[in-house]
N, C-alpha and C. Protein backbone atom coordinates (compact mmCIF):
# COMPACT_ATOMS: atom_id res chain seq x y z
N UNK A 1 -1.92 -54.94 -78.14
CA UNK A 1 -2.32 -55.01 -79.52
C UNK A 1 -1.53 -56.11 -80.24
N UNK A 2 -0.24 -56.37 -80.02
CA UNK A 2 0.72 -57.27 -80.66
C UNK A 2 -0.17 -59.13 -79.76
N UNK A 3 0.09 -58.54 -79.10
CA UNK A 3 -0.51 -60.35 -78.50
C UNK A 3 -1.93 -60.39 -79.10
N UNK A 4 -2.82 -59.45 -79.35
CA UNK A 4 -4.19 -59.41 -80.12
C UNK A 4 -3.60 -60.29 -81.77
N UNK A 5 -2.99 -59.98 -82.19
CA UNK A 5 -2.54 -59.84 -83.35
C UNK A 5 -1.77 -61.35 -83.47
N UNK A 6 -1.10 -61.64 -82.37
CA UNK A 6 -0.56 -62.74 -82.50
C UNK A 6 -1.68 -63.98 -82.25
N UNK A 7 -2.82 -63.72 -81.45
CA UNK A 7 -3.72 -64.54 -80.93
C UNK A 7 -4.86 -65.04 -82.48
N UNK A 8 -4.95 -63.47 -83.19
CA UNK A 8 -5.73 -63.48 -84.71
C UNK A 8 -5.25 -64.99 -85.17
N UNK A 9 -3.65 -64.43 -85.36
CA UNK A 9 -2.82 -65.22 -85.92
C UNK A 9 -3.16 -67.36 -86.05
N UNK A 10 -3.17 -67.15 -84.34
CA UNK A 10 -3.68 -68.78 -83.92
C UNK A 10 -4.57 -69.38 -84.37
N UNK A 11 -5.93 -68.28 -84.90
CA UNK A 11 -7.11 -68.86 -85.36
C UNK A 11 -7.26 -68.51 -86.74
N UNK A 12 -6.68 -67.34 -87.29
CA UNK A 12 -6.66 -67.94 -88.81
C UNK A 12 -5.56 -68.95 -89.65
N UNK A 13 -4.68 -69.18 -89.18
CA UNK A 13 -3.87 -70.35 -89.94
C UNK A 13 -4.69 -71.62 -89.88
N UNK A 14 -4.85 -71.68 -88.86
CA UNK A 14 -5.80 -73.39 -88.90
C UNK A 14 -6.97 -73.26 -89.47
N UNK A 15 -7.84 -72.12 -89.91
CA UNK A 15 -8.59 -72.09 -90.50
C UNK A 15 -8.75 -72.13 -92.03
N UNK A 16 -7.59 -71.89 -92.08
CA UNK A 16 -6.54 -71.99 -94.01
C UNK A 16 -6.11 -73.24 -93.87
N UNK A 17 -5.33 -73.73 -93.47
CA UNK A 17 -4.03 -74.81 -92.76
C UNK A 17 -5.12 -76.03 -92.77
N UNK A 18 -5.95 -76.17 -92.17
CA UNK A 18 -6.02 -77.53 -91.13
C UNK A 18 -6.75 -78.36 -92.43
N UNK A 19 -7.65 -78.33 -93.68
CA UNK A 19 -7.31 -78.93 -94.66
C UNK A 19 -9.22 -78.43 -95.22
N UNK A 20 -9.53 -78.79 -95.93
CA UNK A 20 -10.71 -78.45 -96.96
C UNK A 20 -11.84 -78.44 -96.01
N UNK A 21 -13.03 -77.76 -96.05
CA UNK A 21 -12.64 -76.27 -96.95
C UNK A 21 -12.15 -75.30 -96.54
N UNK A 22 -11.16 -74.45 -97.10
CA UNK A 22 -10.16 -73.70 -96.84
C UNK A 22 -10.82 -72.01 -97.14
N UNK A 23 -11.20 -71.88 -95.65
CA UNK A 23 -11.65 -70.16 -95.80
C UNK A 23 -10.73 -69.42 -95.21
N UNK A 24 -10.57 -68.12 -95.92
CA UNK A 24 -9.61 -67.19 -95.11
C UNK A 24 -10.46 -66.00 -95.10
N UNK A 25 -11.62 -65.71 -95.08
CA UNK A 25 -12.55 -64.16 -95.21
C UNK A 25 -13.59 -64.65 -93.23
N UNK A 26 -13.69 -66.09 -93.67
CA UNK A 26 -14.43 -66.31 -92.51
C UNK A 26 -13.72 -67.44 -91.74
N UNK A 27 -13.61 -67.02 -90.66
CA UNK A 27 -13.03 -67.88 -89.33
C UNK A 27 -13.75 -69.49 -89.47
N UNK A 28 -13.23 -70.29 -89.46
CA UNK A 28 -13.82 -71.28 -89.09
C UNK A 28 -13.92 -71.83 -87.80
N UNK A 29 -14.81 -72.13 -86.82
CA UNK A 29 -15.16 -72.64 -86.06
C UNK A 29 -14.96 -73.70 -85.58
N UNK A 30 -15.64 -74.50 -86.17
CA UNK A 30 -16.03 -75.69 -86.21
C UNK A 30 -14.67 -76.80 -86.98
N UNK A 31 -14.61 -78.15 -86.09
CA UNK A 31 -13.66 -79.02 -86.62
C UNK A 31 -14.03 -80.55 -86.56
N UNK A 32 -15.37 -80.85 -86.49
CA UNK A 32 -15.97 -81.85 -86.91
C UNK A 32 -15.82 -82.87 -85.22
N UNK A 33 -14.94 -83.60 -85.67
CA UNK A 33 -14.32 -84.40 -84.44
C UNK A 33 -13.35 -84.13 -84.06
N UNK A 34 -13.20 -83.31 -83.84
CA UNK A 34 -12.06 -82.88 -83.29
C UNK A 34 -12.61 -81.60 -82.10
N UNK A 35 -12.55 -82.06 -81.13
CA UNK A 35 -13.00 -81.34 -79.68
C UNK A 35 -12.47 -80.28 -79.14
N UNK A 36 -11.20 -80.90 -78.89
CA UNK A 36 -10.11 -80.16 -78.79
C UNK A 36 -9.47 -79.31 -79.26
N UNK A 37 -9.32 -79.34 -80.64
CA UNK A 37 -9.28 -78.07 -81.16
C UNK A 37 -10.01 -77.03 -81.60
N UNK A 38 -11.22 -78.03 -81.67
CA UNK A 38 -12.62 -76.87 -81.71
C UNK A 38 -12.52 -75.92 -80.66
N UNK A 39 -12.20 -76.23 -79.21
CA UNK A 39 -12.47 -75.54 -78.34
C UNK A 39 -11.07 -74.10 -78.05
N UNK A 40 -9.93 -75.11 -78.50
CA UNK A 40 -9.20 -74.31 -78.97
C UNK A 40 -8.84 -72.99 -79.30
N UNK A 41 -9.17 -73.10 -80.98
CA UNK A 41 -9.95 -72.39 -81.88
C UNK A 41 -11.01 -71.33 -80.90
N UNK A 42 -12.03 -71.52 -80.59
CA UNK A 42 -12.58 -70.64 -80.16
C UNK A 42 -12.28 -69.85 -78.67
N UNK A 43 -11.76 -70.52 -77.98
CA UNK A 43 -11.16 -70.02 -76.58
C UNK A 43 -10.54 -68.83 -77.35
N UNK A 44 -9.05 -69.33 -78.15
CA UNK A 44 -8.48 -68.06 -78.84
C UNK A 44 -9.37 -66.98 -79.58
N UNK A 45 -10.20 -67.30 -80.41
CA UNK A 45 -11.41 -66.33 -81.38
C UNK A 45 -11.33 -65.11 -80.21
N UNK A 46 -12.55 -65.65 -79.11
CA UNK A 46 -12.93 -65.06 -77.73
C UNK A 46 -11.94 -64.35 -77.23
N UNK A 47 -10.33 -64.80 -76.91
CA UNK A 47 -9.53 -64.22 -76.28
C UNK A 47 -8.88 -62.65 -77.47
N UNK A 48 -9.37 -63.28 -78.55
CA UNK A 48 -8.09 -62.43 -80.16
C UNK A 48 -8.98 -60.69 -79.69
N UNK A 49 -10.69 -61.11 -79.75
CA UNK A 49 -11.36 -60.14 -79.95
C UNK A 49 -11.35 -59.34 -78.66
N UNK A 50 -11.22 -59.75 -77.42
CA UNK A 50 -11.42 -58.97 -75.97
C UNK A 50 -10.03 -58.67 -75.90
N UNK A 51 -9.10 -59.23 -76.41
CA UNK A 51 -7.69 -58.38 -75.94
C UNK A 51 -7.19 -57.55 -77.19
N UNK A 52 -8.06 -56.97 -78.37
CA UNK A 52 -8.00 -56.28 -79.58
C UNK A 52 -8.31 -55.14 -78.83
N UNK A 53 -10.02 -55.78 -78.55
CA UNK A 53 -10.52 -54.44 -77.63
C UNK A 53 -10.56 -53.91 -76.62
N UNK A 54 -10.14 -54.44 -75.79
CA UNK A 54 -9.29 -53.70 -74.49
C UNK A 54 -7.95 -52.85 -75.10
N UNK A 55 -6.97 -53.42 -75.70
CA UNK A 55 -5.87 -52.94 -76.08
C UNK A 55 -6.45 -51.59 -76.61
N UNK A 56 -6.70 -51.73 -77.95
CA UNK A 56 -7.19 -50.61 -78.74
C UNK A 56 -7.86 -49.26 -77.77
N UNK A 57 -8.73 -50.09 -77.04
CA UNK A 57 -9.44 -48.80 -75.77
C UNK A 57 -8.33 -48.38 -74.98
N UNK A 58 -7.24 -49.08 -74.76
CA UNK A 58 -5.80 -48.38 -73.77
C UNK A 58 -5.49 -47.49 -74.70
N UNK A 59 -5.26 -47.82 -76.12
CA UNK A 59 -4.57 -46.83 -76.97
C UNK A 59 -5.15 -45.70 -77.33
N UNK A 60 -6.39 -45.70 -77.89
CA UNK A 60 -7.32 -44.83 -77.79
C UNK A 60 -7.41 -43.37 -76.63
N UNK A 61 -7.33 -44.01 -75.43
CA UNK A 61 -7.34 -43.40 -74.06
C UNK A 61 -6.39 -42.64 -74.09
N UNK A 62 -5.15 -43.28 -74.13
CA UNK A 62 -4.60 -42.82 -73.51
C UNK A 62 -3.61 -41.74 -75.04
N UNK A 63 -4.11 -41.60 -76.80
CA UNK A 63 -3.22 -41.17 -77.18
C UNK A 63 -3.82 -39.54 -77.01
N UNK A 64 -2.38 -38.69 -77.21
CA UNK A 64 -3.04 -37.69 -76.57
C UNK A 64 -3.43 -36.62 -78.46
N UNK A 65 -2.95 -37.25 -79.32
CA UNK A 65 -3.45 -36.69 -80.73
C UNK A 65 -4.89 -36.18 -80.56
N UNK A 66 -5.56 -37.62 -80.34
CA UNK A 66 -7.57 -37.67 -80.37
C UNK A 66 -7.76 -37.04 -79.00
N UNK A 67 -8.96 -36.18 -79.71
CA UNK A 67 -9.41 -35.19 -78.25
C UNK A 67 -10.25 -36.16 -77.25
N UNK A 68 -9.98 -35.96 -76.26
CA UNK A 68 -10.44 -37.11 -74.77
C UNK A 68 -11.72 -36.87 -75.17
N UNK A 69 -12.99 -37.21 -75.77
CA UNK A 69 -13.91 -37.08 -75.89
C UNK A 69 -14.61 -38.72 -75.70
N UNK A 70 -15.67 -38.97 -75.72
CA UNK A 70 -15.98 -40.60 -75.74
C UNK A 70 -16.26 -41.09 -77.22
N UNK A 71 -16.64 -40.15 -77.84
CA UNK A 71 -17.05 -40.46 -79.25
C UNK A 71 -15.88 -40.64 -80.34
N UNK A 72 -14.27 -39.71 -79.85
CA UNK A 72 -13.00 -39.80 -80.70
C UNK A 72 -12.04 -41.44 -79.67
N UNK A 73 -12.74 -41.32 -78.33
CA UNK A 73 -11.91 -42.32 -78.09
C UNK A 73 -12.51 -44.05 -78.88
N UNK A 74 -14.07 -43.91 -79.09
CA UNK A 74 -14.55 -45.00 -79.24
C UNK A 74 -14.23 -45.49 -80.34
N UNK A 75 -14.08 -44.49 -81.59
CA UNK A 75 -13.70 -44.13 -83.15
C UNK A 75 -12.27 -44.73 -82.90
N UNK A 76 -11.11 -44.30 -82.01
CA UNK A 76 -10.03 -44.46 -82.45
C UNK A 76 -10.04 -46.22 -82.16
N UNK A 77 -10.57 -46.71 -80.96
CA UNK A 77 -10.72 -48.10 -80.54
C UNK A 77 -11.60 -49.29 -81.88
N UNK A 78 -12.45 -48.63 -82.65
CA UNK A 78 -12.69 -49.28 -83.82
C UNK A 78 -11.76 -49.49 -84.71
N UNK A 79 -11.04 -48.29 -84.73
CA UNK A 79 -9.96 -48.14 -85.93
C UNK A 79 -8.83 -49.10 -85.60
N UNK A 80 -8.43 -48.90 -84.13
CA UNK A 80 -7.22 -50.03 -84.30
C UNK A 80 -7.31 -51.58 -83.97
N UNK A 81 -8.97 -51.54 -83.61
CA UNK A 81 -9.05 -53.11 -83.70
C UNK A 81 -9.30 -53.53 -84.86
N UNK A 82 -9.77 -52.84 -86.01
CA UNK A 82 -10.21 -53.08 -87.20
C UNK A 82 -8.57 -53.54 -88.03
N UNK A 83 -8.03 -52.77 -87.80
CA UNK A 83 -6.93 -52.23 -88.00
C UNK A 83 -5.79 -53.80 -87.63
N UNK A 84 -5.61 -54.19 -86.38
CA UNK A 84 -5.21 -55.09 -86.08
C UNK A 84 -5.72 -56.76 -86.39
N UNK A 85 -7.48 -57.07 -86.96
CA UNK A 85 -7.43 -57.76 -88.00
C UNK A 85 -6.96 -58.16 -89.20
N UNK A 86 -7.12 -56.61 -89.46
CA UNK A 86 -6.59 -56.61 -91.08
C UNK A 86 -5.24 -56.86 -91.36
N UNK A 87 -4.22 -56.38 -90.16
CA UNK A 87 -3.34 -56.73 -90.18
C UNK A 87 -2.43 -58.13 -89.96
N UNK A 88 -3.32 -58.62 -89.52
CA UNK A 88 -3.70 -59.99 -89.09
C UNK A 88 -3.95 -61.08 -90.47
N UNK A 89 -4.81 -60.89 -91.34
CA UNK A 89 -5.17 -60.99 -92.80
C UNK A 89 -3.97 -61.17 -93.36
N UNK A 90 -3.55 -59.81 -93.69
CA UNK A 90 -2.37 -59.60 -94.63
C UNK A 90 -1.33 -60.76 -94.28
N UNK A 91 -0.79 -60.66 -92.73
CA UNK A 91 0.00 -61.96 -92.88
C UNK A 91 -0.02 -63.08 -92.82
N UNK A 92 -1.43 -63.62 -92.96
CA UNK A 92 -1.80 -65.12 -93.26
C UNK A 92 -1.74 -64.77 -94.99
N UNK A 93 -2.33 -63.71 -95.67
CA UNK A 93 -2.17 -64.16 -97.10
C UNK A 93 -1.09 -64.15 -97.57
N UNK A 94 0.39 -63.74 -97.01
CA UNK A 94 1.53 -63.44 -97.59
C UNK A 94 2.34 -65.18 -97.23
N UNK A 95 1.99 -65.15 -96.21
CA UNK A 95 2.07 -67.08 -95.55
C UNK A 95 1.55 -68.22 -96.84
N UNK A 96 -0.07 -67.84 -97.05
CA UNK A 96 -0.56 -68.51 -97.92
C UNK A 96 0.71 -68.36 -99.56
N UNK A 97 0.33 -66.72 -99.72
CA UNK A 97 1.65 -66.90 -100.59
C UNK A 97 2.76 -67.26 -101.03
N UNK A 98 3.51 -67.63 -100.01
CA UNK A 98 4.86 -68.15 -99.69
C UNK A 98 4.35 -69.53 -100.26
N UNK A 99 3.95 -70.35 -99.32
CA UNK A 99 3.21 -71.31 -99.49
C UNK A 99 3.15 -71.99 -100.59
N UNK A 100 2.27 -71.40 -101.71
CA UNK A 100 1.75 -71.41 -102.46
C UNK A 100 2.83 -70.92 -103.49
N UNK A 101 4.00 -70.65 -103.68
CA UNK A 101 5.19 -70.39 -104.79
C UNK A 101 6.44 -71.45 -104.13
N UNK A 102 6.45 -72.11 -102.88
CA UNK A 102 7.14 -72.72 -102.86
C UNK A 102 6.60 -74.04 -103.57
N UNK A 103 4.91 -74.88 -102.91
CA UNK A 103 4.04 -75.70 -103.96
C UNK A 103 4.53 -75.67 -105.38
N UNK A 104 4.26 -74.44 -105.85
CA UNK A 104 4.57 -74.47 -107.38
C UNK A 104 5.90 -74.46 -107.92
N UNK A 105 7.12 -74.07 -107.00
CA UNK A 105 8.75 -74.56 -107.50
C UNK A 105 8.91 -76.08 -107.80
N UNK A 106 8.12 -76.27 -106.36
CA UNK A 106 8.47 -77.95 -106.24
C UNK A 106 7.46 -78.71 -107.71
N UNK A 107 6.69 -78.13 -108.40
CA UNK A 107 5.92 -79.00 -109.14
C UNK A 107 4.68 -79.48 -108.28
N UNK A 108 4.38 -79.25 -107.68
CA UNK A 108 3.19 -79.71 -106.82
C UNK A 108 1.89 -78.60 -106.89
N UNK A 109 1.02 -78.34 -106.69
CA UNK A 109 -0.09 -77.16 -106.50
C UNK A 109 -1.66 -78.03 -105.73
N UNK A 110 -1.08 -78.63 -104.74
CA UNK A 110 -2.22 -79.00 -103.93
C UNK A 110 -2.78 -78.13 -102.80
N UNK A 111 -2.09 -76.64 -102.77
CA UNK A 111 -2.41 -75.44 -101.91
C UNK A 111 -3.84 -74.71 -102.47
N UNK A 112 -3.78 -74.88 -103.67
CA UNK A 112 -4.77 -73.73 -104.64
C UNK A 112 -5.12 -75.12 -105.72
N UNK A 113 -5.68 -76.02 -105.43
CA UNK A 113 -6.23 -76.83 -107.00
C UNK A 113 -7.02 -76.30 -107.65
N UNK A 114 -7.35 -76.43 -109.16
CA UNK A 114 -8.16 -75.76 -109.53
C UNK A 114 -9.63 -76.53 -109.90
């Protein structure tokens, strides 16, 4: 789940980061000319989501709280991949945040123009 989380990680910063337009709700894909990191970018996407959900299905399985059923294990495997996006989110926006109050100490605000 942590390497899921760290892998999120790889593909949403550059999707904030790598320069206009700057989405953080939707993954960006695509990088124009740039090949290499296009492919990048998505190798990781592919890898973030199959090792969320494998992980999550180990955890699921194997916790012994949720009754071994297929329907509480499948529930708990939504929850912590859902779970491990979101968590994923939060610390790109706290990044962006940082970010974005150091910009504005310095006198600068080319993170957020308006």
């Amino acid at each position: 789940m942590a390497l899921s989380c760290v892998l999120f990680l790889t593909v949403f910063l550059p999707s904030w980061f790598a320069g206009p337009p700057r989405r953080f709700w939707v993954t960006r894909l695509t990088y124009h000319n740039h090949k290499d990191q296009q492919s990048f970018v998505r190798f990781m996407w592919v890898l973030a989501w199959c090792t969320a959900l494998l992980g999550s299905l180990l955890v699921s399985w194997n916790d012994e709280r949720l009754p071994q059923t297929f329907g509480w294990i499948l529930a708990g495997a939504i929850f912590s991949t859902v779970s491990v996006w979101a968590i994923s989110k939060v610390i790109v926006a706290f990044i962006i945040l940082v970010a974005w109050i150091i910009e504005w100490v310095k006198g600068k605000n080319q993170l957020l123009p308006k």
